[in-house]
PDB file of N, CA and C in Angstrom:
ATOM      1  N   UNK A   1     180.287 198.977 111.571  1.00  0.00           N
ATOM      2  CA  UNK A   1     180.288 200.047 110.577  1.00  0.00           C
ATOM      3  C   UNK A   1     181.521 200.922 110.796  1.00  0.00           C
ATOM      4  N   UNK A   2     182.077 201.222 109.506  1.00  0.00           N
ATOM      5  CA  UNK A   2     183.361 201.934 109.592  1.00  0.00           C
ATOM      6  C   UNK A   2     183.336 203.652 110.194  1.00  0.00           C
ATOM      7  N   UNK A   3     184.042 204.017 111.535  1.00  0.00           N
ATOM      8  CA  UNK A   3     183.420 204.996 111.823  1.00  0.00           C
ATOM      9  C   UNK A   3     183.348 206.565 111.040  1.00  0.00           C
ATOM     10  N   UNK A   4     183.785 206.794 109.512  1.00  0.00           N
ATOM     11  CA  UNK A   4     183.620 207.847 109.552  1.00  0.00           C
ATOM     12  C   UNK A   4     182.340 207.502 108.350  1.00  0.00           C
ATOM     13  N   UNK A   5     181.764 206.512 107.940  1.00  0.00           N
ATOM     14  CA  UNK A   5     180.437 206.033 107.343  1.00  0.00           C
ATOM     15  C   UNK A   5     179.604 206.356 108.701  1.00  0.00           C
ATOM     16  N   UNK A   6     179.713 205.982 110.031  1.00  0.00           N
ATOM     17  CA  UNK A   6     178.856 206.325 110.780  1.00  0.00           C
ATOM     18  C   UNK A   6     178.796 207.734 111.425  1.00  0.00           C
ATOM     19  N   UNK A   7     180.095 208.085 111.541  1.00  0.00           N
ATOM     20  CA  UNK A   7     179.881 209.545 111.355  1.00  0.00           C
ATOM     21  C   UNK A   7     179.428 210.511 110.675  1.00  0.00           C
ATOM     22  N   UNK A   8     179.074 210.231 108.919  1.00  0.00           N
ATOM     23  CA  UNK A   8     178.414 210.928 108.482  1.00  0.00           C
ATOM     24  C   UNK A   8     176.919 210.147 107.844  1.00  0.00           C
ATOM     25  N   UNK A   9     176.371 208.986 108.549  1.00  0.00           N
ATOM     26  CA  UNK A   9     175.061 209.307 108.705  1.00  0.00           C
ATOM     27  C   UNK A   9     174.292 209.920 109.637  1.00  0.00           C
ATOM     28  N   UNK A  10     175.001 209.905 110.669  1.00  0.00           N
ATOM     29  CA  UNK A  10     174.246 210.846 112.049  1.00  0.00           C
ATOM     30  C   UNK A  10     174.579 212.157 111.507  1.00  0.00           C
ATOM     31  N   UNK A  11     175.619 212.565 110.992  1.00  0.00           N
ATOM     32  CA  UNK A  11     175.614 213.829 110.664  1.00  0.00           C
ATOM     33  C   UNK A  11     174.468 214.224 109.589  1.00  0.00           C
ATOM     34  N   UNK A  12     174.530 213.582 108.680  1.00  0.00           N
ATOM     35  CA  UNK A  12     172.891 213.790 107.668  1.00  0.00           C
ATOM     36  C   UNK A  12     171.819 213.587 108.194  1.00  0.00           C
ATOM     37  N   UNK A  13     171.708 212.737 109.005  1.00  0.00           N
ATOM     38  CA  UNK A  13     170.467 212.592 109.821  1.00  0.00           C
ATOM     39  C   UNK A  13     169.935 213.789 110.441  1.00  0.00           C
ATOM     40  N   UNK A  14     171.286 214.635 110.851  1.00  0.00           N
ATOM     41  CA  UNK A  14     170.530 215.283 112.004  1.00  0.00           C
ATOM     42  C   UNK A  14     170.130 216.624 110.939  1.00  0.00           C
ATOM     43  N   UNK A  15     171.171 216.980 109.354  1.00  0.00           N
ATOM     44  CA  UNK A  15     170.563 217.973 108.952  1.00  0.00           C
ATOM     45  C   UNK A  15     169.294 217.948 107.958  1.00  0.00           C
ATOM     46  N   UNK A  16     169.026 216.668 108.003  1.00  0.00           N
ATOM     47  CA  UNK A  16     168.249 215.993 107.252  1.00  0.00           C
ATOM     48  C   UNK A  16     166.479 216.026 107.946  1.00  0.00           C
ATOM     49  N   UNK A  17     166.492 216.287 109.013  1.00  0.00           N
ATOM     50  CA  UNK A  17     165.359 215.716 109.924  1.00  0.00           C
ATOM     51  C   UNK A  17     164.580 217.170 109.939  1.00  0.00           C
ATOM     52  N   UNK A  18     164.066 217.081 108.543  1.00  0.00           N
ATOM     53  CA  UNK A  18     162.762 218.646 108.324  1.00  0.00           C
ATOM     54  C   UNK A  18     161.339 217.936 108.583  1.00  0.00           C
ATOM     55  N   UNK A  19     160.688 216.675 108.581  1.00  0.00           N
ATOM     56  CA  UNK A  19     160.225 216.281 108.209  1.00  0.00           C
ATOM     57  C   UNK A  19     158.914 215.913 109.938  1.00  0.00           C
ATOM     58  N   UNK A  20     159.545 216.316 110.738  1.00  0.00           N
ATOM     59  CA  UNK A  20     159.299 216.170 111.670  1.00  0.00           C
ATOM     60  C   UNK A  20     158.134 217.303 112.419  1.00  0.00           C
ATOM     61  N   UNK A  21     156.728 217.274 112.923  1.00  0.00           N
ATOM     62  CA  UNK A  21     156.041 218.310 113.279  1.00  0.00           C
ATOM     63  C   UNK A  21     156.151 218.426 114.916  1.00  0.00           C
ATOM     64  N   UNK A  22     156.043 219.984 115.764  1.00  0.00           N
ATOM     65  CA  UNK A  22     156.085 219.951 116.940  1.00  0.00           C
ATOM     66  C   UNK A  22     154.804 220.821 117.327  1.00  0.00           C
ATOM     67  N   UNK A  23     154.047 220.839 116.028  1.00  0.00           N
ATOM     68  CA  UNK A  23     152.450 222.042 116.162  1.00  0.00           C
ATOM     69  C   UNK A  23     151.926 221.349 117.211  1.00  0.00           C
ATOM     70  N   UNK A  24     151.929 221.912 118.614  1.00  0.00           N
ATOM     71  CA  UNK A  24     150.693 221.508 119.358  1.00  0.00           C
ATOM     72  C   UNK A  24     151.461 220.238 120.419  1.00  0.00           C
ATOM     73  N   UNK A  25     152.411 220.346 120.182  1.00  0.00           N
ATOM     74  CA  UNK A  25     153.499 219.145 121.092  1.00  0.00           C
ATOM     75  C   UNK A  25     154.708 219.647 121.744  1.00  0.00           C
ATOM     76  N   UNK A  26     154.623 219.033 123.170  1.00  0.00           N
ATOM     77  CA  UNK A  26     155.800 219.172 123.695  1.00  0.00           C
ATOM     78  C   UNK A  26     157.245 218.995 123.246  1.00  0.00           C
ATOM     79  N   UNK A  27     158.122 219.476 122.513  1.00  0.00           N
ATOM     80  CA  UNK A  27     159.218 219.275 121.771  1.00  0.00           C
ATOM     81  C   UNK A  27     160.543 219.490 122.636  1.00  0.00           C
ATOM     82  N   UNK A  28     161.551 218.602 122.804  1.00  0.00           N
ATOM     83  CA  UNK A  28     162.971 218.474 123.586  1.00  0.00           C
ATOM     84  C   UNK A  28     164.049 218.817 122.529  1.00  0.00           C
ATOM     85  N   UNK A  29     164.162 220.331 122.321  1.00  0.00           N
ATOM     86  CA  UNK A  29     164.883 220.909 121.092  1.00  0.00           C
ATOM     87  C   UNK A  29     166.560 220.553 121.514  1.00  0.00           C
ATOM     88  N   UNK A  30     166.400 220.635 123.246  1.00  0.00           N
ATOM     89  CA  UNK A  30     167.989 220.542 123.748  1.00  0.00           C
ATOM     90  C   UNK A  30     168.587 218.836 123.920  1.00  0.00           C
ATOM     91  N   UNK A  31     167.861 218.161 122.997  1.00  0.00           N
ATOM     92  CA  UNK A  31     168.358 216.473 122.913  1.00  0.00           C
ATOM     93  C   UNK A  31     169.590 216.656 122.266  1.00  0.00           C
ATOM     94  N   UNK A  32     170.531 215.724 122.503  1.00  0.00           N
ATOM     95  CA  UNK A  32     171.994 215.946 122.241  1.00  0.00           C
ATOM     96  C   UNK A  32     171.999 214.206 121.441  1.00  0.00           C
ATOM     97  N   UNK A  33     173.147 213.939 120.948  1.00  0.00           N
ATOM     98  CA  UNK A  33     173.510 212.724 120.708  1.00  0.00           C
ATOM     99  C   UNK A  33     175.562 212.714 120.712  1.00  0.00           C
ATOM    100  N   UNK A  34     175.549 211.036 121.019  1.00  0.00           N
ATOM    101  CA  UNK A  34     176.901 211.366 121.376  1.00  0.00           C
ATOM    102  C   UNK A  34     177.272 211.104 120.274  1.00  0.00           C
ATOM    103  N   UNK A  35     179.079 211.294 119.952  1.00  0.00           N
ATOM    104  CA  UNK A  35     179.403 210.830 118.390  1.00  0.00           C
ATOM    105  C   UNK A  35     180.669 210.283 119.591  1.00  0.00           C
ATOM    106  N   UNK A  36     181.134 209.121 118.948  1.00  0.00           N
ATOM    107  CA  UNK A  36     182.156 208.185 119.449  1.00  0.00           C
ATOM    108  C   UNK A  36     183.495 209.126 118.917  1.00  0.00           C
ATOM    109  N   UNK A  37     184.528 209.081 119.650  1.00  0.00           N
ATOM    110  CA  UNK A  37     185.568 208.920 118.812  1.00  0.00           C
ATOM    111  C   UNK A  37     186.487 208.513 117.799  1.00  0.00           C
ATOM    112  N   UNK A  38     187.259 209.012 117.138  1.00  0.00           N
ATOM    113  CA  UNK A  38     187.392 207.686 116.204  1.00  0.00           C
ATOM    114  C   UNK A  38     188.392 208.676 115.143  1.00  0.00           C
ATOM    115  N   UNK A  39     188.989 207.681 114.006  1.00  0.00           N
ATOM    116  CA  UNK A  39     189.633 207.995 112.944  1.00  0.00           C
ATOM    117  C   UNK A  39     188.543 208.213 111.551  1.00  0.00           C
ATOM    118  N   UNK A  40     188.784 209.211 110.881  1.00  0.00           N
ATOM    119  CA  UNK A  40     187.999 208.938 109.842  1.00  0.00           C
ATOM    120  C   UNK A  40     188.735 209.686 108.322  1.00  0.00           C
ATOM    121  N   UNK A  41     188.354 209.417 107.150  1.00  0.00           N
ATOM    122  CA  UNK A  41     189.246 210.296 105.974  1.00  0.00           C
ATOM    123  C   UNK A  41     188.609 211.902 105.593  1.00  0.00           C
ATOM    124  N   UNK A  42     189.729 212.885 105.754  1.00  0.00           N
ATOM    125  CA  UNK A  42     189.180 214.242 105.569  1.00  0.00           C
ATOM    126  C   UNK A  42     189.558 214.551 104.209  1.00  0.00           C
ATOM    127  N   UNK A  43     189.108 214.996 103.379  1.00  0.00           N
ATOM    128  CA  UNK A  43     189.532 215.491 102.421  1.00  0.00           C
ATOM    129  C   UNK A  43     188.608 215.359 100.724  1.00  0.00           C
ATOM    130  N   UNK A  44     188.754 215.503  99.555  1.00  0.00           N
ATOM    131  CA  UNK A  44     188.377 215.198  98.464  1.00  0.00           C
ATOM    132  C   UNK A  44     189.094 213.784  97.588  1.00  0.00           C
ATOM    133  N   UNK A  45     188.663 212.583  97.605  1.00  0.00           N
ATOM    134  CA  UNK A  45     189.449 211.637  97.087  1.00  0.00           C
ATOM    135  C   UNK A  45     189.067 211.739  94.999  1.00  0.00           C
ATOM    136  N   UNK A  46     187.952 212.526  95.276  1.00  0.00           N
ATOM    137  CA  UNK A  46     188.250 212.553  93.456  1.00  0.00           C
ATOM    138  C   UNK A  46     187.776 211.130  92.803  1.00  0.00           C
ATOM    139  N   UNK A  47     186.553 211.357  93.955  1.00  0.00           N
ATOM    140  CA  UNK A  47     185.818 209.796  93.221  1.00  0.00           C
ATOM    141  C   UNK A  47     184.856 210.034  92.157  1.00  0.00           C
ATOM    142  N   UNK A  48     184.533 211.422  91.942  1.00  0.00           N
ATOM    143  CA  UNK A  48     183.504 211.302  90.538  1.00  0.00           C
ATOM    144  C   UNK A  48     184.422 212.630  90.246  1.00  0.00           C
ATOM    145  N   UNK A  49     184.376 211.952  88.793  1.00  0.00           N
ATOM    146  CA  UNK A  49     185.694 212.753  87.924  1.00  0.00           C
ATOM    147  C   UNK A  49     185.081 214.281  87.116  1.00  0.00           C
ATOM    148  N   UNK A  50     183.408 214.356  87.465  1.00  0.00           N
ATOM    149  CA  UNK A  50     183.154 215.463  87.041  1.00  0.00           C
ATOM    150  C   UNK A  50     182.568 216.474  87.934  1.00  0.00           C
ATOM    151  N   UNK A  51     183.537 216.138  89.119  1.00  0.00           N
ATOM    152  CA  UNK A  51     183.856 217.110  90.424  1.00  0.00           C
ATOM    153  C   UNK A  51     184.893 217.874  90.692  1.00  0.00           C
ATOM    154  N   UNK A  52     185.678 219.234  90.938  1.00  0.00           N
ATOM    155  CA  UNK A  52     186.822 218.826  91.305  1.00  0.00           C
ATOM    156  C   UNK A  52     187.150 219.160  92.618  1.00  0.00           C
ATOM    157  N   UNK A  53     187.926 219.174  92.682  1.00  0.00           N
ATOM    158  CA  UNK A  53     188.240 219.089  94.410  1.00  0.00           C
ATOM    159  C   UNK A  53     188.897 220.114  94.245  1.00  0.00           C
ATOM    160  N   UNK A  54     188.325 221.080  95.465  1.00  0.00           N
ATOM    161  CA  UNK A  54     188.953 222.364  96.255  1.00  0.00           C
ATOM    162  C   UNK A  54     190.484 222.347  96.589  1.00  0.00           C
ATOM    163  N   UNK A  55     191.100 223.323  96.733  1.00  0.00           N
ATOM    164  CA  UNK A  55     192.410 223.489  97.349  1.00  0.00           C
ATOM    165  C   UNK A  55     192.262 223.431  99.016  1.00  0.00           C
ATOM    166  N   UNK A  56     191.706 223.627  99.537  1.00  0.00           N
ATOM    167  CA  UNK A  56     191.309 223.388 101.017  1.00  0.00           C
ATOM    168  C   UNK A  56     191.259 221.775 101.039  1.00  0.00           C
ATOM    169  N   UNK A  57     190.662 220.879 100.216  1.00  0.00           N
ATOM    170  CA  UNK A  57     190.056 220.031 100.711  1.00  0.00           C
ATOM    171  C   UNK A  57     191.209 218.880  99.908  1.00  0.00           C
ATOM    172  N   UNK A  58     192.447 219.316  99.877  1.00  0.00           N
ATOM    173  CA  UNK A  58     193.571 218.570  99.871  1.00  0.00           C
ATOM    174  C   UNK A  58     194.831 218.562 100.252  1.00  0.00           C
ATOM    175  N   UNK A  59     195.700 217.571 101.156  1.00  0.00           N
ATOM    176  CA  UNK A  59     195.375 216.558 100.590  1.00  0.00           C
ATOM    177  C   UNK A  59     194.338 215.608 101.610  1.00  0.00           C
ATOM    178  N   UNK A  60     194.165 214.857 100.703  1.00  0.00           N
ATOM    179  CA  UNK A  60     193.544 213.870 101.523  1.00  0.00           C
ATOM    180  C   UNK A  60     194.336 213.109 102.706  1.00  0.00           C
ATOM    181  N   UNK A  61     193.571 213.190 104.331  1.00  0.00           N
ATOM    182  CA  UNK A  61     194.063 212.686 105.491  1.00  0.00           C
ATOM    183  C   UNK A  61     193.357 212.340 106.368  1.00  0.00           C
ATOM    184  N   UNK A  62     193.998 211.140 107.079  1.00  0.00           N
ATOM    185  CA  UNK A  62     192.799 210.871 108.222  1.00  0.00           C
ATOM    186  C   UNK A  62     193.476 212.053 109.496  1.00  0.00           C
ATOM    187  N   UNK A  63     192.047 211.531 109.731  1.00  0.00           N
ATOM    188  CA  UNK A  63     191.499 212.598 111.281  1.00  0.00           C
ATOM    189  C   UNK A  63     191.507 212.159 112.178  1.00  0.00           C
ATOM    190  N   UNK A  64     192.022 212.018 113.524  1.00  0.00           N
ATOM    191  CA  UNK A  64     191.138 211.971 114.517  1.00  0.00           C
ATOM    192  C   UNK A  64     190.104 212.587 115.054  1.00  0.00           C
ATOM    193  N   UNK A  65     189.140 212.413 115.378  1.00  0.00           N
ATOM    194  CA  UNK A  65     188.388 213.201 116.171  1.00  0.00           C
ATOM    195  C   UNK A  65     188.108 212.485 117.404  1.00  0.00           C
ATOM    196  N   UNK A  66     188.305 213.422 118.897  1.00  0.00           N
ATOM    197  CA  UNK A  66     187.526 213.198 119.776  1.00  0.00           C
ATOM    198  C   UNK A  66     185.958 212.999 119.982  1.00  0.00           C
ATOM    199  N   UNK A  67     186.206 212.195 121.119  1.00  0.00           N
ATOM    200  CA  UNK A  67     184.249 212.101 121.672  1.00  0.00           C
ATOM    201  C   UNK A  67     183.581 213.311 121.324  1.00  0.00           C
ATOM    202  N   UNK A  68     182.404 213.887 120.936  1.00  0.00           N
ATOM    203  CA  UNK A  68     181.651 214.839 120.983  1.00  0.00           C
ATOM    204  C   UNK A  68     180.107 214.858 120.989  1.00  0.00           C
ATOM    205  N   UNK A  69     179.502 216.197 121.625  1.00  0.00           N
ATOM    206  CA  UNK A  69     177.734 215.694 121.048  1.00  0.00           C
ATOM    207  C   UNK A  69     177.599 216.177 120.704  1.00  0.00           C
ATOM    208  N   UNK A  70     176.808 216.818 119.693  1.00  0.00           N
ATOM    209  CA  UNK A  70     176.180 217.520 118.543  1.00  0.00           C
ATOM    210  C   UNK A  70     174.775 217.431 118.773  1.00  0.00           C
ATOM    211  N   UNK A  71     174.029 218.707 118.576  1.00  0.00           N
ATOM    212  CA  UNK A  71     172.242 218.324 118.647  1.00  0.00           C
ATOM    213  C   UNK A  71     171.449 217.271 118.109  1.00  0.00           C
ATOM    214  N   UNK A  72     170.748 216.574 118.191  1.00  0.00           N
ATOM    215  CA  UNK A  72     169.794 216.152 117.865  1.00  0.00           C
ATOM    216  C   UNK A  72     169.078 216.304 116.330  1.00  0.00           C
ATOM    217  N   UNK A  73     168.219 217.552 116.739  1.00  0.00           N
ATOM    218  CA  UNK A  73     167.660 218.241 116.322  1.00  0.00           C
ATOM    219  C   UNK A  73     168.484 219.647 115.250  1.00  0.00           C
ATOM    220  N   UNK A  74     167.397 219.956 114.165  1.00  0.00           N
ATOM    221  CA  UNK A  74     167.988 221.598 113.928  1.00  0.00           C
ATOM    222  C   UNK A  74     167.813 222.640 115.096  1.00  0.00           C
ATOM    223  N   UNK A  75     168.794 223.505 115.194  1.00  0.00           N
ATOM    224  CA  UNK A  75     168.474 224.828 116.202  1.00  0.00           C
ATOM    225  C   UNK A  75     167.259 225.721 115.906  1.00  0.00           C
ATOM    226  N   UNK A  76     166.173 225.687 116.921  1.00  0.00           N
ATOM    227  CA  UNK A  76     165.091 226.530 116.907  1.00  0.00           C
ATOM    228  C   UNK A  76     165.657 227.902 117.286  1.00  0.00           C
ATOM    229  N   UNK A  77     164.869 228.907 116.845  1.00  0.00           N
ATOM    230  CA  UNK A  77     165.165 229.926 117.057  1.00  0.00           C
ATOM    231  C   UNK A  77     165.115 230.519 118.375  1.00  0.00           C
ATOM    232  N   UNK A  78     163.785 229.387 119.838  1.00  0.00           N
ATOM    233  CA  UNK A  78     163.877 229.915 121.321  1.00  0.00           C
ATOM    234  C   UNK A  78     164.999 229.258 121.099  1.00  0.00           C
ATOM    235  N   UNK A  79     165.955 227.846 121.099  1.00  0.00           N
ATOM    236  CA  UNK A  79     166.868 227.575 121.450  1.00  0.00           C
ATOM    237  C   UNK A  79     168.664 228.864 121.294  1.00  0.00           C
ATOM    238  N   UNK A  80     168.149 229.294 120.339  1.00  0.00           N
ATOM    239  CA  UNK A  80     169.166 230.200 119.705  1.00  0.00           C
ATOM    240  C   UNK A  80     169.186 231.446 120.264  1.00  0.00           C
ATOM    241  N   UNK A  81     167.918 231.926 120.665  1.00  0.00           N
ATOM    242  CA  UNK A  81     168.133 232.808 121.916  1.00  0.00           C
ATOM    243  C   UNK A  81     168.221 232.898 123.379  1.00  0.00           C
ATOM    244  N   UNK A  82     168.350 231.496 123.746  1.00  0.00           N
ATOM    245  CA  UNK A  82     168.099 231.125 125.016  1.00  0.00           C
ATOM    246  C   UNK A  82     169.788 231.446 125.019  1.00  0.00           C
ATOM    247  N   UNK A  83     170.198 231.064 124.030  1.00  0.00           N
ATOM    248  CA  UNK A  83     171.964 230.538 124.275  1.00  0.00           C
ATOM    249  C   UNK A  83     172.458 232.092 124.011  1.00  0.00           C
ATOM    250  N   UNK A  84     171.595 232.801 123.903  1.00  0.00           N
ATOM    251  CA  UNK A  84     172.467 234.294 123.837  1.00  0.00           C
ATOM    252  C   UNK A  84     173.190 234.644 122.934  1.00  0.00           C
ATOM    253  N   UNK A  85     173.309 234.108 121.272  1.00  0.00           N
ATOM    254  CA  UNK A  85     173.955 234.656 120.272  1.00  0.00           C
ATOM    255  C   UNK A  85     172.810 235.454 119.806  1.00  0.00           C
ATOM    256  N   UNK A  86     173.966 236.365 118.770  1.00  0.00           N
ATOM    257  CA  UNK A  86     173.557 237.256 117.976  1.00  0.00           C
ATOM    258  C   UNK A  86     173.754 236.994 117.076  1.00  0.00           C
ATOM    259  N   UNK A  87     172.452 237.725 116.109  1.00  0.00           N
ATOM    260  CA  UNK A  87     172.813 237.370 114.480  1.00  0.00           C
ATOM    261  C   UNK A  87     173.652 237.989 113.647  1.00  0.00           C
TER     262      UNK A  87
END
């Protein structure tokens, strides 16, 4: 799989995952997942013509991105105060 197709199903996956209950269960909010490195295309290519594409989001270029992990999970709110931000 081409990596920035796999880069953005883990990325939907992870903002995608409401669907999930922790009422009454031990829940591992601090699960991480890795994302590979890799090249992928940044930008708006202007594939549906009754879109238009932002000034930010041109021109179109690949990326590198380094290794990284990203949560799992959405951020719970103990997780969000454990880590000491403010709102």
């Amino acid at each position: 799989m081409e990596l920035s197709k796999q880069w953005l199903a883990i990325v939907a996956s992870v903002f995608l995952l409401t669907g999930f209950s922790t009422a009454g269960k031990a829940f591992n909010d601090k699960a991480m997942v890795e994302i590979s490195s890799g090249e992928f295309t940044r930008g708006c290519t202007r594939k549906y013509k009754e879109y238009e594409c932002l000034p930010e989001a041109l021109p179109v270029k690949k990326v590198f991105v380094s290794q990284f992990k990203i949560d799992k999970y959405p951020v719970t709110y103990r997780r969000y105060n454990e880590l000491g931000l403010t709102h």
